[in-house]
Protein backbone atom coordinates (compact mmCIF):
# COMPACT_ATOMS: atom_id res chain seq x y z
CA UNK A 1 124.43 106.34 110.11
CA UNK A 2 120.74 104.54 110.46
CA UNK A 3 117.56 105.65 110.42
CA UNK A 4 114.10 104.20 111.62
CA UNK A 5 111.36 104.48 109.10
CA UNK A 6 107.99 103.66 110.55
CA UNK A 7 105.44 102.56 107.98
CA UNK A 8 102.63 105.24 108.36
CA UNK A 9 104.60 108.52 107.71
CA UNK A 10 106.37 106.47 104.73
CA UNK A 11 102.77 105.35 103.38
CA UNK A 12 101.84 108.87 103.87
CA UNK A 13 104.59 110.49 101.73
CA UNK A 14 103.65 107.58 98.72
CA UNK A 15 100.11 108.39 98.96
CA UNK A 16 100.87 112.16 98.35
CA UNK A 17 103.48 111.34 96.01
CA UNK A 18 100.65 109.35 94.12
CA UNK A 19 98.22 111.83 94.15
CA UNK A 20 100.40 114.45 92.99
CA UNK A 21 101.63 112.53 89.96
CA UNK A 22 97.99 111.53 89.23
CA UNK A 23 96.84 114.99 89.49
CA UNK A 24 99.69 115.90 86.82
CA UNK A 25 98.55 112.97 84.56
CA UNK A 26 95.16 114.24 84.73
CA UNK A 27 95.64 118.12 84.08
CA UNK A 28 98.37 117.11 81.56
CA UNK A 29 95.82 114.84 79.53
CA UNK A 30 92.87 117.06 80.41
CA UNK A 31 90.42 113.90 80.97
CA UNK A 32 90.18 111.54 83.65
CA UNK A 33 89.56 107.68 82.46
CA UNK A 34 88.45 106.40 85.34
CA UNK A 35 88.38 102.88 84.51
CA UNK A 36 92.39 103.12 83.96
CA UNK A 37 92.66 104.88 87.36
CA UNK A 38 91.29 102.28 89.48
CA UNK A 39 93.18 100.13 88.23
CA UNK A 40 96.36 102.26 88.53
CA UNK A 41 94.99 102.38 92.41
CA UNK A 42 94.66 98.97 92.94
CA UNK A 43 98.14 97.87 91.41
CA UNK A 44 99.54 100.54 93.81
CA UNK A 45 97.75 99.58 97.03
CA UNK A 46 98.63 95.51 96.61
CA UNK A 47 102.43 96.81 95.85
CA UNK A 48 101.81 99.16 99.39
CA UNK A 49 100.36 95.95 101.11
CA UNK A 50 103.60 93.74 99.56
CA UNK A 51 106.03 96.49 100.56
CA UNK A 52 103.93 96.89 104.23
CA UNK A 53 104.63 92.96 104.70
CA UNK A 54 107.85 93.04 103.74
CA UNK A 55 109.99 95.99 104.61
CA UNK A 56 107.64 97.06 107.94
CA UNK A 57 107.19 93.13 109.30
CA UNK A 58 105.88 92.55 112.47
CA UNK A 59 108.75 91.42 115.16
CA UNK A 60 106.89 92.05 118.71
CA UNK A 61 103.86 92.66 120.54
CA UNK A 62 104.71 96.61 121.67
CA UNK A 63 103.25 99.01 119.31
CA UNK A 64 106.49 100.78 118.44
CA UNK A 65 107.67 97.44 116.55
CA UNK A 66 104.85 96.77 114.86
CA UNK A 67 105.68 98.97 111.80
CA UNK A 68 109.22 100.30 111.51
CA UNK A 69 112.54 99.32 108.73
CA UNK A 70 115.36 99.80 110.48
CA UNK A 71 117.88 101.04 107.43
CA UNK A 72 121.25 101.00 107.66
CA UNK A 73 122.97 103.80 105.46
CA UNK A 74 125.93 101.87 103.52
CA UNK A 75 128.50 102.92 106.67
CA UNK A 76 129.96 99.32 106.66
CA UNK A 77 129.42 99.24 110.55
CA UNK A 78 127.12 95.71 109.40
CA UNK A 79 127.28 93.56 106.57
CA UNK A 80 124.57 92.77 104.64
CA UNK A 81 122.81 89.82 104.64
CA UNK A 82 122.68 87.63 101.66
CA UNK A 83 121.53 83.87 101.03
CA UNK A 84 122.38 82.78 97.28
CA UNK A 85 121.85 78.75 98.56
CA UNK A 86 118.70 77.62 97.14
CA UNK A 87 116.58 75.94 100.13
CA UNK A 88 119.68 76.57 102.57
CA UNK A 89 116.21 77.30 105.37
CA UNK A 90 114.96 74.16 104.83
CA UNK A 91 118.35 71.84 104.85
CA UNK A 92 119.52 73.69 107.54
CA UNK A 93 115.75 72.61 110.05
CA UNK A 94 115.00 75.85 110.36
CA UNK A 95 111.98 75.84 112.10
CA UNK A 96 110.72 78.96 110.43
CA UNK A 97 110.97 78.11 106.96
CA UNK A 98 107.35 76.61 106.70
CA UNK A 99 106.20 79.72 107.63
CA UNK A 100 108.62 82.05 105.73
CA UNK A 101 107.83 79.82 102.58
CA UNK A 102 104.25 79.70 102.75
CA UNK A 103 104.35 83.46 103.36
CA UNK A 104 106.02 84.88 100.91
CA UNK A 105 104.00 82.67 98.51
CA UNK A 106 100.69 84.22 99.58
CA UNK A 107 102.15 87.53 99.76
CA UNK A 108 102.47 87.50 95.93
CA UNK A 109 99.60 85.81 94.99
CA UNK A 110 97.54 89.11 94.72
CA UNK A 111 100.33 90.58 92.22
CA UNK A 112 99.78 87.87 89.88
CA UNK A 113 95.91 87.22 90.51
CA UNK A 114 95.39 91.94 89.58
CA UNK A 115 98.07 93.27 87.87
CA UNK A 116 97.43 91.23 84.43
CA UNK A 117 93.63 93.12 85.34
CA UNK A 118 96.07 96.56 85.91
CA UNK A 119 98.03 96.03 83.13
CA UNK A 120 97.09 95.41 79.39
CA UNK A 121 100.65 94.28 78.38
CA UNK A 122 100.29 91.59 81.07
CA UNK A 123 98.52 89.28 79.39
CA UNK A 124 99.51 85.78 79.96
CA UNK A 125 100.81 84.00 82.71
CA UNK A 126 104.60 83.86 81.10
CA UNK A 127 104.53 87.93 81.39
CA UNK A 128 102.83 88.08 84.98
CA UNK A 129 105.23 85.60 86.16
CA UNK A 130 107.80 87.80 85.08
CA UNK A 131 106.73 90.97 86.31
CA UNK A 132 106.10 89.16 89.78
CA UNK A 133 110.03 88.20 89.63
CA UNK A 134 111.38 91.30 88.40
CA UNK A 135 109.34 93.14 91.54
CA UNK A 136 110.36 90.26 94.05
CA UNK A 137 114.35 90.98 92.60
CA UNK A 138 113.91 94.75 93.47
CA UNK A 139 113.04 93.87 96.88
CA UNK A 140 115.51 91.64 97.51
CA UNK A 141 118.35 94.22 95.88
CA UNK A 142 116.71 96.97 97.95
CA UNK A 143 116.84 94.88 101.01
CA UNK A 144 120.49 94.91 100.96
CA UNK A 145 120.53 98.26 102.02
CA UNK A 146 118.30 97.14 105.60
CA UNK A 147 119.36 96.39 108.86
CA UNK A 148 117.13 93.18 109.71
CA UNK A 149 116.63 91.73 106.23
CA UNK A 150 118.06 89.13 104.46
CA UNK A 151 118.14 88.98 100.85
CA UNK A 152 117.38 85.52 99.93
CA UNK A 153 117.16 83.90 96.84
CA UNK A 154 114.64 81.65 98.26
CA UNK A 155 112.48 84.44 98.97
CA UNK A 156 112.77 85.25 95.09
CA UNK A 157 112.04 81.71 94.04
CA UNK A 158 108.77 81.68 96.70
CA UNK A 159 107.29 84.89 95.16
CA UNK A 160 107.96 84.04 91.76
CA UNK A 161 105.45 80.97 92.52
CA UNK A 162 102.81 82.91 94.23
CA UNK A 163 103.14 85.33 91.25
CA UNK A 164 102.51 82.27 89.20
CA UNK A 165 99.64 80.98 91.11
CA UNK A 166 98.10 84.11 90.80
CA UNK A 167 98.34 84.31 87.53
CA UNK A 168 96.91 81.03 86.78
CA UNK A 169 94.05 81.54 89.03
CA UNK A 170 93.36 84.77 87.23
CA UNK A 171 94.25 83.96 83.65
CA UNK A 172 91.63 80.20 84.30
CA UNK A 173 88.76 81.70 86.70
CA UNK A 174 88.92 85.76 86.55
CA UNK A 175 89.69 86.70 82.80
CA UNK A 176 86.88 84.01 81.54
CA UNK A 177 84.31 85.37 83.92
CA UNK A 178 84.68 88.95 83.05
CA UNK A 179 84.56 88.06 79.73
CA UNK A 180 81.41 86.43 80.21
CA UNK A 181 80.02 89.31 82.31
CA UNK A 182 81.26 91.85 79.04
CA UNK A 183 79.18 89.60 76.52
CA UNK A 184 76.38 90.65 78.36
């Protein structure tokens, strides 16, 4: 059994999702800090964008392919695919892996340049770094589970350095000119 998932209606179901737990948060605390909140927002649209990039990629020019996961349902009618050989794209000349590599390098760069400005308890570029591999690890697990995706440990390695440079551009350039701007 598969099923086609096309990005829209799924990033229409995690917006409502969002709201709705929001809107418990806020009539559960009975205050609204809205300072918190867009950050909250922010970490969850650059996870969207990640997820959007990742799990809804582009693969042709006709509109129907521009935004759809094709899932396959653990019926064992495919294997999944799995690449546990560090840099087996680039010993092997594929001619993608330039691409692929630079890619999913960028692609992570925003999760380590906002969330340490999302999340308090990310606050160095050891923790970031680590968050940015832990979220990279779920993808790659989750991507077991899709029809067209390889799970690829050099994926993994790839984000974990964009996660890294993110984290050093925002721990040497963001965090000392907002704290700059505070003193004020």
């Amino acid at each position: 059994m598969s099923i086609f998932i096309y990005f829209m209606p799924f990033a229409l179901v995690c917006i409502l999702l969002w709201l709705v737990f929001r809107a418990c948060v806020f009539i559960h605390d009975k205050k609204v800090d809205w300072e918190r909140e867009s950050k909250l927002l922010l970490a969850f649209l650059i996870s969207m964008i990640v997820i959007r990039y990742v799990f809804f990629a582009y693969y042709g020019n006709d509109l129907k392919s521009l935004s759809w996961a094709y899932m396959h349902i653990l019926t064992g009618d495919l294997e999944p695919q799995v690449n546990f050989v560090v840099f087996r794209d680039i010993r092997m000349h594929y001619s993608g892996w330039r691409v692929n590599m630079i890619g999913n390098i960028l692609l992570f760069i925003p999760v380590g340049f906002f969330w340490p400005l999302c999340f308090e308890k990310l606050n160095n570029v050891f923790k970031v770094t680590l968050a940015g591999a832990f979220f990279s690890l779920l993808i790659e697990v989750f991507q077991l589970a899709l029809y067209d995706r390889v799970t690829d440990i050099d994926d993994l390695i790839y984000n974990t350095a964009g996660a890294l440079i993110g984290a050093c551009l925002y721990f040497a350039v963001l965090r000392p000119l907002l704290r700059k701007i505070k003193k004020k």
